[in-house]
Protein backbone atom coordinates (compact mmCIF):
# COMPACT_ATOMS: atom_id res chain seq x y z
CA UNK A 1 19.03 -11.48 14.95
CA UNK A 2 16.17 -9.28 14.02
CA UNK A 3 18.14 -7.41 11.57
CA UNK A 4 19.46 -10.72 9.75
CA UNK A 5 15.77 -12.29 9.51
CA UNK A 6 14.65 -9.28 7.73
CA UNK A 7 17.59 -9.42 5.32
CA UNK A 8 16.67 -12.93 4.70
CA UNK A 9 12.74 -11.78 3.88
CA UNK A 10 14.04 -8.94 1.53
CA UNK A 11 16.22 -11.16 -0.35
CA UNK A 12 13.43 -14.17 -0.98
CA UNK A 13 10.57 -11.60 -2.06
CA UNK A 14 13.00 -9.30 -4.03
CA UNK A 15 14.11 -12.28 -6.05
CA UNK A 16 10.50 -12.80 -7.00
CA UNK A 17 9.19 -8.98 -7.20
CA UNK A 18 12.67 -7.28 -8.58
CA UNK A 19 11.67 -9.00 -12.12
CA UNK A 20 8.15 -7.46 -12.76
CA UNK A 21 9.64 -3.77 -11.01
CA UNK A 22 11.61 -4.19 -14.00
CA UNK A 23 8.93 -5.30 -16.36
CA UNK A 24 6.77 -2.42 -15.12
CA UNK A 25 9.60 0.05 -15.69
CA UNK A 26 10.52 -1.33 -19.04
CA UNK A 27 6.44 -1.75 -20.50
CA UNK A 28 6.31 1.70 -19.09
CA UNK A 29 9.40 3.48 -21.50
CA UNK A 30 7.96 1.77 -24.21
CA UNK A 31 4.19 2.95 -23.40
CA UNK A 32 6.31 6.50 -23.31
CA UNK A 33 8.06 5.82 -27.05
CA UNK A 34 5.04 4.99 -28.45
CA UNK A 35 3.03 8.11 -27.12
CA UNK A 36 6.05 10.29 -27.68
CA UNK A 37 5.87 9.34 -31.40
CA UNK A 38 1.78 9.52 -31.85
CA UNK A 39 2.28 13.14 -31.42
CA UNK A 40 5.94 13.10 -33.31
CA UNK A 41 6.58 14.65 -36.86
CA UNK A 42 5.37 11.38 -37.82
CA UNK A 43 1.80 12.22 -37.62
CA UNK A 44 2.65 15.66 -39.41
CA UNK A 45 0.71 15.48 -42.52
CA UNK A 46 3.90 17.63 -44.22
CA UNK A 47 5.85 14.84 -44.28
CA UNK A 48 5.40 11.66 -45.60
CA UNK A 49 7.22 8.30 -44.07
CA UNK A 50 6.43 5.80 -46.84
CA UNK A 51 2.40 6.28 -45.81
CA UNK A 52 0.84 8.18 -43.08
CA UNK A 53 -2.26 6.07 -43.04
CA UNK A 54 -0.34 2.59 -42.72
CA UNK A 55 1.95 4.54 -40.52
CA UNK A 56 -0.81 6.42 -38.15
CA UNK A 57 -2.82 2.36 -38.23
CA UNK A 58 1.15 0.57 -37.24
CA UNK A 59 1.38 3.41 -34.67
CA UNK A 60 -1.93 2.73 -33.21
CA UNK A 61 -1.63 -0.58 -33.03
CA UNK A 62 1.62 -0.55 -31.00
CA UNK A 63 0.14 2.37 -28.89
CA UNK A 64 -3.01 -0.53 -28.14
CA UNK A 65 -0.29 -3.63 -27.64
CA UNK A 66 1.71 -2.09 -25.15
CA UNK A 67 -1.30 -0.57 -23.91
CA UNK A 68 -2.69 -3.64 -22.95
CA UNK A 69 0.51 -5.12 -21.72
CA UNK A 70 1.25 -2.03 -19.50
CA UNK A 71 -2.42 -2.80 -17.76
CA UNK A 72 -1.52 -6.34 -17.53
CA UNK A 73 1.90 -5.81 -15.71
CA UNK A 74 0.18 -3.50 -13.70
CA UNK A 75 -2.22 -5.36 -12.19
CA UNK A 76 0.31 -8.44 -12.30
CA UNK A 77 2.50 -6.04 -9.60
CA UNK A 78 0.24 -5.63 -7.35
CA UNK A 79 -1.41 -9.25 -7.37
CA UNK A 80 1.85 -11.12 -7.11
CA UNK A 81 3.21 -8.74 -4.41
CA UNK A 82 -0.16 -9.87 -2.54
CA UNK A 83 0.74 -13.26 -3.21
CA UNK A 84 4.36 -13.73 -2.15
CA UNK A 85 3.74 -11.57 0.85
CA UNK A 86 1.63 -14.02 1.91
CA UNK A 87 3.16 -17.31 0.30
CA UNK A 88 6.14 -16.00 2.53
CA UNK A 89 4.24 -16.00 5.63
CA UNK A 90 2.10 -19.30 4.81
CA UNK A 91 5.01 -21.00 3.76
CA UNK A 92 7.42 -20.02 6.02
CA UNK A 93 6.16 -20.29 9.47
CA UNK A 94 2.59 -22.60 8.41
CA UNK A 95 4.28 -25.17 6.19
CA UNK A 96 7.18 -27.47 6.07
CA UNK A 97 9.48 -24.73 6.07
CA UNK A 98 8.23 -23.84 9.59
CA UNK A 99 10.03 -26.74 11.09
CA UNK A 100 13.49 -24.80 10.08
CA UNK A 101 12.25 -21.04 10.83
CA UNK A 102 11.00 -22.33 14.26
CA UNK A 103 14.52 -24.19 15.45
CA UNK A 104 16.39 -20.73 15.00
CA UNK A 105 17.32 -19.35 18.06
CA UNK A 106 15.03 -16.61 18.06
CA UNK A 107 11.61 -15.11 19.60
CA UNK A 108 8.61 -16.31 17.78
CA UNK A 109 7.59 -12.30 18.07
CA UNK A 110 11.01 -11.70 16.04
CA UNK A 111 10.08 -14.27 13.08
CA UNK A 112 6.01 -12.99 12.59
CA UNK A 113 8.31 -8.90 13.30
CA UNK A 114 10.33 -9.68 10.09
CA UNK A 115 7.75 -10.86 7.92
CA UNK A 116 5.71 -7.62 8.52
CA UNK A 117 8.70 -5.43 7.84
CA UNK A 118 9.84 -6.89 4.59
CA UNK A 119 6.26 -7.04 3.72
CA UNK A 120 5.57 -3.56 4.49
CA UNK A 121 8.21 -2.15 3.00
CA UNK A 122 8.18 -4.34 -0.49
CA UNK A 123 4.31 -2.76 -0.35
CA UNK A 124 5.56 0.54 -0.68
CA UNK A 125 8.39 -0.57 -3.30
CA UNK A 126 5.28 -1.86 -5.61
CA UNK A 127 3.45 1.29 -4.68
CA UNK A 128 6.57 3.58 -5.58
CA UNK A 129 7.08 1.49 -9.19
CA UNK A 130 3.52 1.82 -10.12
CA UNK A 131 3.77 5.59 -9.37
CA UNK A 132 6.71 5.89 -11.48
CA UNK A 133 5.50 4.10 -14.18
CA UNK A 134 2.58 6.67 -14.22
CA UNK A 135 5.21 9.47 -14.58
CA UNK A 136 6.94 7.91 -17.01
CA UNK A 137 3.90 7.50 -19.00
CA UNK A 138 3.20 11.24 -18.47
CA UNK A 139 6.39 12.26 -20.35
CA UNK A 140 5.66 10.58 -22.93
CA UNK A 141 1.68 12.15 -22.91
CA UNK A 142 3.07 15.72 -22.67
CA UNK A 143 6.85 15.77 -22.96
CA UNK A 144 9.47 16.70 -20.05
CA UNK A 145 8.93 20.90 -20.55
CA UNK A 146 6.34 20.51 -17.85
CA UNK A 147 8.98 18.85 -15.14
CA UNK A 148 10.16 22.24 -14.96
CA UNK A 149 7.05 23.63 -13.13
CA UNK A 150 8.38 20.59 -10.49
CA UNK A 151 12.10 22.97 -9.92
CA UNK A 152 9.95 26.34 -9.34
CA UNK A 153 11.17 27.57 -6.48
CA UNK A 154 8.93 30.56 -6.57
CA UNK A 155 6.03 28.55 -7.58
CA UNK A 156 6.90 26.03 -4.63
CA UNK A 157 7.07 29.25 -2.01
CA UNK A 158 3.19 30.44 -3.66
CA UNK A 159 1.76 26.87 -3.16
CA UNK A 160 2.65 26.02 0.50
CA UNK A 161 1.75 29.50 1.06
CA UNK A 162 -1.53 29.12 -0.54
CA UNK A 163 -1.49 25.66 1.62
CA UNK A 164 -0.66 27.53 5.14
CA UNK A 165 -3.49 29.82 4.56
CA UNK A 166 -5.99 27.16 3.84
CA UNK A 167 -5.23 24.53 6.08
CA UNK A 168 -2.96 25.81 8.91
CA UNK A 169 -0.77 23.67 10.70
CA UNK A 170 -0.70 21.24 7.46
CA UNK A 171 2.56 20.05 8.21
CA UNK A 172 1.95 18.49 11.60
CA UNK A 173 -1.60 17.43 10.10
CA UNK A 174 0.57 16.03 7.22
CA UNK A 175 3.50 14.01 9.43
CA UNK A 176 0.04 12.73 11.96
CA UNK A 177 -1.64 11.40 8.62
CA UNK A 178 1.35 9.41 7.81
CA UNK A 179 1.68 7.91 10.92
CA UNK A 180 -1.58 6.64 10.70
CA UNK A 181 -1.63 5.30 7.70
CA UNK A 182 1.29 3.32 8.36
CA UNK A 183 -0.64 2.30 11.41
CA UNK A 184 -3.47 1.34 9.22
CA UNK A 185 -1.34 -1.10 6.41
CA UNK A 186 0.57 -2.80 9.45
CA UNK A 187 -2.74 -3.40 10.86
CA UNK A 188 -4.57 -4.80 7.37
CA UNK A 189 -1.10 -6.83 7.00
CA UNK A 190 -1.04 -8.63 10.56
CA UNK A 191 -4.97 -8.85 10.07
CA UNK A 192 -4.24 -10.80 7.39
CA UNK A 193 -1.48 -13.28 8.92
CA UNK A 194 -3.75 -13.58 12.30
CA UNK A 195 -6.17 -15.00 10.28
CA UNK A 196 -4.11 -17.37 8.06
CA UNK A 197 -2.40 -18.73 12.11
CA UNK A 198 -6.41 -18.82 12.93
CA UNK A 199 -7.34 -20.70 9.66
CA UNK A 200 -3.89 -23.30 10.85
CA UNK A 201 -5.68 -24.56 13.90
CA UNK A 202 -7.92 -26.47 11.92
CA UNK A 203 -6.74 -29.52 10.70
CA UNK A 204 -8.84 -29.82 7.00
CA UNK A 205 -9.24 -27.04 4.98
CA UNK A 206 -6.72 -24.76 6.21
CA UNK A 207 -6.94 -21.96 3.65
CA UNK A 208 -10.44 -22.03 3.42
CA UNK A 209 -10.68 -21.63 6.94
CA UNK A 210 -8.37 -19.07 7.16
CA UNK A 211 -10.59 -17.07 4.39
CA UNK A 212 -13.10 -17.18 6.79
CA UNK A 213 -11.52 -16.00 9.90
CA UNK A 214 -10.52 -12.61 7.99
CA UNK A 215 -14.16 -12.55 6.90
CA UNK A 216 -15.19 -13.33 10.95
CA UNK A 217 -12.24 -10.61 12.13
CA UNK A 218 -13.85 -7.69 9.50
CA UNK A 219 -17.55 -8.73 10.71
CA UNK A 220 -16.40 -8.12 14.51
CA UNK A 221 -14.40 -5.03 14.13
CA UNK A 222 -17.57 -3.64 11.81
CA UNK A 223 -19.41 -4.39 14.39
CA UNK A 224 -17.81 -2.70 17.52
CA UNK A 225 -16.89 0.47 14.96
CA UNK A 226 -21.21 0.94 14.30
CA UNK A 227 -21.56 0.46 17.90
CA UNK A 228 -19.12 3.02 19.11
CA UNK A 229 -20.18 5.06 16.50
CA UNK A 230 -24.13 4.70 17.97
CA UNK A 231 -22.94 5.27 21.53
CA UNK A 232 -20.48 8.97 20.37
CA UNK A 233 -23.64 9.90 18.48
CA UNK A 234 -26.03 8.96 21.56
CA UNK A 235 -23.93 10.72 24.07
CA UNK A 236 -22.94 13.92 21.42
CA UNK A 237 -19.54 12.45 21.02
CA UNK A 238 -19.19 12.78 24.82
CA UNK A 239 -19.54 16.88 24.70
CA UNK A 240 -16.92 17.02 22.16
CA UNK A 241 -19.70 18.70 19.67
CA UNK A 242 -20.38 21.14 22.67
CA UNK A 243 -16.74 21.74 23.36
CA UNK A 244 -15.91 22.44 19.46
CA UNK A 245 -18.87 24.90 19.42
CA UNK A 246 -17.76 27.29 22.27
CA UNK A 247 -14.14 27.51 20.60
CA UNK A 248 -13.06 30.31 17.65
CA UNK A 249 -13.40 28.74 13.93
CA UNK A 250 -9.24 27.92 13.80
CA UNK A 251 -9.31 26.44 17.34
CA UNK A 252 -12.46 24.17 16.71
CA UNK A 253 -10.78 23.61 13.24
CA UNK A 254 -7.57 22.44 14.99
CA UNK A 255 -8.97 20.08 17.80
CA UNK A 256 -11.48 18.26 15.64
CA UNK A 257 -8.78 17.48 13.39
CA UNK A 258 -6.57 16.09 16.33
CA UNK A 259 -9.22 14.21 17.84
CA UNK A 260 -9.97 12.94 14.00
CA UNK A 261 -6.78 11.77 13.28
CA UNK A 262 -5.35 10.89 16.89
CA UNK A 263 -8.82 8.82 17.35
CA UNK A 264 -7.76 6.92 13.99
CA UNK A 265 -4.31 6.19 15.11
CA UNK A 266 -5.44 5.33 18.62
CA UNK A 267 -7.77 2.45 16.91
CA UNK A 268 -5.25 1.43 14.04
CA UNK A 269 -2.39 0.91 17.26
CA UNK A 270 -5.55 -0.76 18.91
CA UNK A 271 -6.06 -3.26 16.08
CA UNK A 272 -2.53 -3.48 14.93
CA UNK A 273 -1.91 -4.71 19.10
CA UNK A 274 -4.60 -7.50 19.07
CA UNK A 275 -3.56 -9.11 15.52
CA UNK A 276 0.23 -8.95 16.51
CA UNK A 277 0.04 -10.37 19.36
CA UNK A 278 -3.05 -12.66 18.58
CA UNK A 279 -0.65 -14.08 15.82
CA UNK A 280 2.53 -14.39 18.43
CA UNK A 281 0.41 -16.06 20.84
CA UNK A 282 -0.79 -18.74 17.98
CA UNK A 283 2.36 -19.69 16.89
CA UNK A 284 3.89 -19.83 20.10
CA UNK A 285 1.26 -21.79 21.76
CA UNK A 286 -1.00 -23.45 19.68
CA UNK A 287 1.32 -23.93 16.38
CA UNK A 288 0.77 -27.37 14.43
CA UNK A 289 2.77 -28.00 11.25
CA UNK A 290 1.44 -31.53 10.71
């Protein structure tokens, strides 16, 4: 059931987010046209197209339209995939549409489980345009000859040696880094719909209220992150400093980058647990759609 309320979430946002991917990828082309062709035989001053000063002025100001209209849909992508991610949470399980989601035969943990995936991974979708508008813009800057530098085998084999020598052990630092920061956007995206099932126990001013409890959630988590950091630098990180200073250069190197990175997962998971399930037990407990 899982799997079929997650192909129901894809399907609503992609109908809304699908058309500005496409707007992004299409602003993006023409950003590239109009860049490729500043730097064309058009601006050669050996030929002449009817007038290179009208010409070089038209140029410019199509280079400035779609400029503009690039940084629009740009910023438009990421505010509107904010918005329907959570529109599809508010609406869905906060609003009238709640009465339906909650009659399904399934686990409350199983509707609040498929929001967060679709949302996640439409996140990521937004992120991936936006990067690939940027590239596409790049081609345009500078042509494709330097994509070929991106099939250099040899120059490939040079750079992750370069990389092993520098940072060793990069690729389990690498794979531990990505783990937490998928850790670390689950946990802003659950912060964010514990606070909107918060902000629904009150019964005026729901979205105001629900501003607030993010607000209150960031204030307490600030809070006990300066105090643990007080008490690790009160105690000498509990005699990791000590520890880290009897070891070789690559071992201390190696550990403090574990306990870094493990310590960030360990609080992400942490955080991630208590807005999950602070949001499950809300909306299977305390859940009022009047």
């Amino acid at each position: 059931m899982l799997k079929k309320l997650c192909k129901y979430e894809f399907k609503s946002i992609m109908r809304t987010l699908l058309p500005i991917y496409l707007a992004v990828i299409a602003v993006s082309l023409i950003n590239a046209v109009s860049l490729g062709l500043s730097s064309g035989p058009f601006t050669n001053n050996d030929i002449q197209i009817f007038d290179g000063t009208i010409l070089y002025w038209i140029l410019g100001l199509m280079q400035l339209v779609v400029g503009f209209a690039y940084f629009a849909v740009l910023v438009a992508l990421f505010v509107l995939t904010m918005v329907v991610i959570l529109q599809r949470f508010y609406k869905g399980l906060l609003c009238d549409e709640g009465y339906l989601m909650f009659t399904l035969p399934v686990k409350t943990w199983q509707l609040i489980t498929a929001k967060g995936i679709a949302a996640f991974v439409m996140s990521i979708l937004s992120t991936i345009t936006a990067v690939l508008s940027i590239f596409i813009l790049a081609i345009g800057l500078s042509g494709i000859s330097w994509i070929s530098g991106l099939f250099d085998f040899q120059g490939w084999v040079q750079f992750f040696k370069a990389l092993s020598k520098a940072v060793p052990g990069w690729p389990f630092y690498g794979l531990l880094l990505l783990v937490v920061l998928i850790a670390s956007g689950l946990s802003s995206l659950y912060q964010m719909y514990c606070a909107m099932a918060i902000g629904h126990l009150a019964h005026k001013h729901r979205i105001l209220m629900s501003v607030a409890a993010y607000i209150a959630i960031n204030m307490v988590f600030s809070f006990i992150g300066g105090l643990l950091m007080i008490l690790i630098g009160e105690t000498d990180g509990f005699g990791i400093l000590q520890i880290l200073g009897r070891m070789s250069y690559v071992q201390a190197y190696h550990t403090g980058m574990c306990i870094l990175l493990f310590g960030m997962l360990f609080l992400s998971l942490v955080q991630l647990a208590v807005f999950f399930f602070g949001t499950e037990r809300i909306l299977s407990r305390k859940l009022n759609l009047e």
